[in-house]
Protein backbone atom coordinates (compact mmCIF):
# COMPACT_ATOMS: atom_id res chain seq x y z
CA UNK A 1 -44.66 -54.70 104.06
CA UNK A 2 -47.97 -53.27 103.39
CA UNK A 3 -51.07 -53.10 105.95
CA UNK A 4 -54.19 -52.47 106.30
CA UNK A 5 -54.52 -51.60 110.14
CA UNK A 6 -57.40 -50.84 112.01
CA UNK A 7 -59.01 -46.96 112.37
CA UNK A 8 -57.16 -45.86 115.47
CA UNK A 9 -59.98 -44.65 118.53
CA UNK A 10 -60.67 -40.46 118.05
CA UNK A 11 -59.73 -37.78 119.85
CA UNK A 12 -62.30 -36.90 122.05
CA UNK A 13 -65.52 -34.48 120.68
CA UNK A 14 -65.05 -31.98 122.57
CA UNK A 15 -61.14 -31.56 121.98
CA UNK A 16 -61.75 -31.61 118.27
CA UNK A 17 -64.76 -28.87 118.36
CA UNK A 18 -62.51 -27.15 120.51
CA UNK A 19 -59.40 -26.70 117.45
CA UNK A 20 -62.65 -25.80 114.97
CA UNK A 21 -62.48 -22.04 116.60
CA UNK A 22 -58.86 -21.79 116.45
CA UNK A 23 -56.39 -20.38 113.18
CA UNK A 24 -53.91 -22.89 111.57
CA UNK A 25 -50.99 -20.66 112.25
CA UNK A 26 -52.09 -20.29 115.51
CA UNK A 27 -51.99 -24.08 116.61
CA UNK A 28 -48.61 -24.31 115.11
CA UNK A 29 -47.65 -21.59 117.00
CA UNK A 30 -48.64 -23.41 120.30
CA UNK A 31 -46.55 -26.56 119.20
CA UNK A 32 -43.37 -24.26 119.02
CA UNK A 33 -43.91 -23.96 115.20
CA UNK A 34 -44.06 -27.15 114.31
CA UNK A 35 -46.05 -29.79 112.51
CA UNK A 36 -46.97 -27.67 109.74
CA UNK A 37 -46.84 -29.42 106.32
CA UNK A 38 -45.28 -27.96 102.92
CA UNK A 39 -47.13 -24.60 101.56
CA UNK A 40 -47.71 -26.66 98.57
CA UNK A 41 -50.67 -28.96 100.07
CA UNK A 42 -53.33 -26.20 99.16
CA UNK A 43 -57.00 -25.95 99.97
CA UNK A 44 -58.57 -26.02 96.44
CA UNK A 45 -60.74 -23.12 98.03
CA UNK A 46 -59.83 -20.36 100.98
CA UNK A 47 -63.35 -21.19 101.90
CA UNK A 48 -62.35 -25.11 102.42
CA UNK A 49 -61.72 -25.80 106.53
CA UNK A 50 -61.63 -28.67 108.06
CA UNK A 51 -60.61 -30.55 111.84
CA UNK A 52 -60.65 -34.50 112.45
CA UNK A 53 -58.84 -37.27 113.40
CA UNK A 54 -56.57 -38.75 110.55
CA UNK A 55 -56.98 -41.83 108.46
CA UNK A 56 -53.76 -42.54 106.97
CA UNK A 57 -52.57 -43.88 103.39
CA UNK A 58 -50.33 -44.31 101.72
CA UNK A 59 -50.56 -44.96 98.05
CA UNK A 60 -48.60 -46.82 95.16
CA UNK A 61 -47.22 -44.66 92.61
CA UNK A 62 -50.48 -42.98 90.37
CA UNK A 63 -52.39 -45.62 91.73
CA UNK A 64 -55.61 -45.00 93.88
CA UNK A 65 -57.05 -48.65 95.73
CA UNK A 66 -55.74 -48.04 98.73
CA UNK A 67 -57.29 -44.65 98.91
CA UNK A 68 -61.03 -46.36 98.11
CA UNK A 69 -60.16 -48.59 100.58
CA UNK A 70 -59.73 -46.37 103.27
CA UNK A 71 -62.37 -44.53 101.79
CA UNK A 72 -64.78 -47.38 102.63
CA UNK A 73 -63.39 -47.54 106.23
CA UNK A 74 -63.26 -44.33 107.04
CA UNK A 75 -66.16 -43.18 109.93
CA UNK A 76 -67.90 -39.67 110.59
CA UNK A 77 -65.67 -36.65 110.91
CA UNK A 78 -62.71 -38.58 109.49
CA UNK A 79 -59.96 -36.63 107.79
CA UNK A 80 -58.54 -38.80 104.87
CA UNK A 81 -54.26 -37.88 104.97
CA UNK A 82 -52.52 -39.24 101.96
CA UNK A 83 -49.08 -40.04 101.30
CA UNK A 84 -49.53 -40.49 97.71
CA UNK A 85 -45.48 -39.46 96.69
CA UNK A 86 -45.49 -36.08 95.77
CA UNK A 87 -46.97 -36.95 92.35
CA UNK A 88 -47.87 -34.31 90.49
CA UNK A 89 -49.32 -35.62 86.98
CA UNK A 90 -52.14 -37.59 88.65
CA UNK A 91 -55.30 -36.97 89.90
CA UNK A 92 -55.96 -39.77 92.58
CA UNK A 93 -58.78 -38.03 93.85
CA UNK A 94 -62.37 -36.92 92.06
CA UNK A 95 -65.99 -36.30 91.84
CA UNK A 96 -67.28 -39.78 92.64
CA UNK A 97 -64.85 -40.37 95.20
CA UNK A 98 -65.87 -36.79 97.09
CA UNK A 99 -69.74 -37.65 96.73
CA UNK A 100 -68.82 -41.20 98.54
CA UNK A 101 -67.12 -39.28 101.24
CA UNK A 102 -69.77 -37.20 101.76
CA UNK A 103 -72.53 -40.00 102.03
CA UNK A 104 -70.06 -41.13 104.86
CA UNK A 105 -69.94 -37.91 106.17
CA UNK A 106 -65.97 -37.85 106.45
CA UNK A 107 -64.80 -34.21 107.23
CA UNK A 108 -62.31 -33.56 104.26
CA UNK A 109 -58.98 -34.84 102.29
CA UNK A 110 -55.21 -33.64 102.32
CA UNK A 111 -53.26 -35.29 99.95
CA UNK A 112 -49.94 -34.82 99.26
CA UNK A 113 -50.30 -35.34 95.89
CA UNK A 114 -52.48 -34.52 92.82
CA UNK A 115 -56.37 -34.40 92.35
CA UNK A 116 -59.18 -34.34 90.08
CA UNK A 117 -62.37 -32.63 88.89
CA UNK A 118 -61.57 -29.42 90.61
CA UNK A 119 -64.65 -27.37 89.79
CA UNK A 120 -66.49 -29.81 90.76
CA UNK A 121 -64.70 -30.21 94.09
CA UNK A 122 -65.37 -26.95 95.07
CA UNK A 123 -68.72 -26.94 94.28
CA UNK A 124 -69.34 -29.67 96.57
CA UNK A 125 -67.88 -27.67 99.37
CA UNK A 126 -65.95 -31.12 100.52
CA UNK A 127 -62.96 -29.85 102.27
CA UNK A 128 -59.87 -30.98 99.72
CA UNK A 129 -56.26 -29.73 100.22
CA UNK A 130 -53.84 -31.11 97.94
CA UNK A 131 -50.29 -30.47 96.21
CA UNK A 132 -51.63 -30.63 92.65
CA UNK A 133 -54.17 -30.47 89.84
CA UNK A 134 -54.23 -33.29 87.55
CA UNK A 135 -56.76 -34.78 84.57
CA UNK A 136 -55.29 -38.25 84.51
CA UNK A 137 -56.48 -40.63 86.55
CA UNK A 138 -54.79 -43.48 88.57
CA UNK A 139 -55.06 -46.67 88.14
CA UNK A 140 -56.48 -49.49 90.90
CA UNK A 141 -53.95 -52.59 90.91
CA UNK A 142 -51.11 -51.98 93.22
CA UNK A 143 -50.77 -52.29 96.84
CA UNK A 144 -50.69 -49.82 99.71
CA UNK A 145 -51.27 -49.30 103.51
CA UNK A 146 -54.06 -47.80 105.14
CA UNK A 147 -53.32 -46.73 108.85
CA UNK A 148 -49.44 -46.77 109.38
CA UNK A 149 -46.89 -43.96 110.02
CA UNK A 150 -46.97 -41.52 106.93
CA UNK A 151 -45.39 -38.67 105.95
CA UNK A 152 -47.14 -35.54 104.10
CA UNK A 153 -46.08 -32.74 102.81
CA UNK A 154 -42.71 -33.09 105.32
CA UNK A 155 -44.55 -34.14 107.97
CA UNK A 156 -45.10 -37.05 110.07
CA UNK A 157 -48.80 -38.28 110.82
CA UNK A 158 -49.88 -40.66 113.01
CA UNK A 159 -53.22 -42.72 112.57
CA UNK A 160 -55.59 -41.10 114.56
CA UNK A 161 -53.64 -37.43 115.34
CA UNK A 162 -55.54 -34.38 115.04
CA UNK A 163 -55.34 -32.57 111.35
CA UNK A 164 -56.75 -28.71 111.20
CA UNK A 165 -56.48 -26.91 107.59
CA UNK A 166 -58.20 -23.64 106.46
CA UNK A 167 -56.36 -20.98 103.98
CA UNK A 168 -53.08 -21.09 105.34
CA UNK A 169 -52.30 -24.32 105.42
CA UNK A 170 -52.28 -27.90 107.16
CA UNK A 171 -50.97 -28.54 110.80
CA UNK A 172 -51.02 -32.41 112.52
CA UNK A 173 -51.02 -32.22 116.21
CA UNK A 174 -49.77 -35.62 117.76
CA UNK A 175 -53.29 -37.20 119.29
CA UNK A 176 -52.03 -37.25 122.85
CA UNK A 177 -50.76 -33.53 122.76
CA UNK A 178 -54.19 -32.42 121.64
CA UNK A 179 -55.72 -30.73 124.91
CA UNK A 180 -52.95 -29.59 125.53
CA UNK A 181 -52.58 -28.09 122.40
CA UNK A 182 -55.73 -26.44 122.25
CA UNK A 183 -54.91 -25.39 125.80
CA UNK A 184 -51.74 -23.42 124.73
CA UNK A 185 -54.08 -22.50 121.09
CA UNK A 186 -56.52 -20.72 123.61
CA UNK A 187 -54.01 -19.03 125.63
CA UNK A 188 -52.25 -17.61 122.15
CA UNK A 189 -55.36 -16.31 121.55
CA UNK A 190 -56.08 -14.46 124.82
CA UNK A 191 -53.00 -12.47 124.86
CA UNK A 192 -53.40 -11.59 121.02
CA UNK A 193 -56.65 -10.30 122.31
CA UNK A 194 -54.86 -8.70 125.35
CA UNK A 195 -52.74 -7.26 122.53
CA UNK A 196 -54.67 -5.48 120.34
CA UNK A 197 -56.46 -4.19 123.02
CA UNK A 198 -53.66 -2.66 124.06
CA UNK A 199 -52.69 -1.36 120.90
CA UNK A 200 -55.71 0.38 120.71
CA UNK A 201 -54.75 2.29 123.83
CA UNK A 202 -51.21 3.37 122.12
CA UNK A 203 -48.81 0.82 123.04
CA UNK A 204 -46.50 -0.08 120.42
CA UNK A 205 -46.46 -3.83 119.17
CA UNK A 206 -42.78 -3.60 119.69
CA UNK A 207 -42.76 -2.75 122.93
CA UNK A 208 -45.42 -5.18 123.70
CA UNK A 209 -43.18 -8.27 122.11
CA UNK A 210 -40.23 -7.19 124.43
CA UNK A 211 -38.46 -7.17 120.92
CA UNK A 212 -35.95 -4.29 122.09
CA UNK A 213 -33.94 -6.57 124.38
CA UNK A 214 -34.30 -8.80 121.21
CA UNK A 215 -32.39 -6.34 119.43
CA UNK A 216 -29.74 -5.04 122.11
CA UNK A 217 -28.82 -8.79 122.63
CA UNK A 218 -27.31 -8.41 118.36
CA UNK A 219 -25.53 -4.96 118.93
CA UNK A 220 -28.39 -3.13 117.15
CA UNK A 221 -31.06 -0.29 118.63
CA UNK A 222 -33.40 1.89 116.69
CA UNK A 223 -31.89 5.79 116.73
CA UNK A 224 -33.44 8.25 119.12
């Protein structure tokens, strides 16, 4: 059955400005390496970043409605997160469609699927990540959902969870792990600083991961 649900309450400010200082790979890290969607959802520039709370879609096959409807219910900061079936060979996604997000001041679109008008895209600055580049466009008939359960690029995403995206990729964190999250992101980050610190002093980054009891554990060690 398709739906059209209503947009699911944020994460709070604070929590979200919080992930905005923090690496992709490093929040995945701090959910025990997952929630990380397929390498092929790809920021259309390294430049592109982007942290909100997710409106979710998904789409009929080539066929784009249901993302201008979500479009037009979509609130500040929103991150648009498309389930639009992997399809390759059309662009659901444009230049009009980016200049109406930015009027409502959404905060980006990942798409697993294709989009449109690249160049222009980027000159915008609107943050897009997507699975493909496509010229055709899709048509507006069919039906869809806007706010379920989705899944893109492998992963599952909630209406309202937290998406971060920047050059390496796309991560979801579930919206009521998200302090926590950020908690563990921070942490990460402290003891790579701790780390290279370290380094600097001579340690070895080895030594420093504990990877030689790694090692003994398989029968191996590194000759003397």
């Amino acid at each position: 059955m398709y739906r059209i649900n209503r947009r699911v309450s944020p994460i709070a400010s604070e929590v979200i400005e919080g992930f905005r200082e923090i690496a992709v790979p490093t929040i995945g890290d701090a959910q025990g390496r997952f929630g990380c969607m397929s390498y092929a959802i790809k920021p259309l520039s390294p430049e592109m970043r982007l942290v909100g709370n997710a409106v979710t879609v998904q789409t009929y096959r080539a066929d784009n409605l249901l993302l201008h409807v979500a479009l037009q219910m979509a609130c500040d900061g929103d991150i648009l997160v498309v389930d639009a079936g992997g399809i390759h060979d059309t662009g659901l996604w444009g230049g009009l469609m980016t200049r109406m997000a930015m009027h409502r001041k959404l905060g980006g679109l990942v798409i697993d699927g294709g989009v449109r008008d690249s160049r222009e895209l980027v000159k915008l600055g609107f943050p897009v990540f997507a699975r493909a580049i496509s010229p055709q466009g899709g048509f507006k008939a069919s039906p869809g959902s806007v706010n379920i359960p989705i899944a893109c690029g492998g992963t599952a995403v909630h209406p309202g969870d937290l998406i971060a995206a920047d050059a390496d990729g796309v991560v979801v964190v579930p919206s009521a792990d998200a302090p926590a999250t950020l908690a563990a992101s921070r942490a990460i980050l402290a003891k790579e600083e701790d780390f290279v610190a370290r380094m600097g002093r001579g340690e070895s980054l080895f030594d420093l991961l504990g990877l030689g009891e790694s090692l003994g554990k398989l029968g191996l060690k590194i000759p003397e």
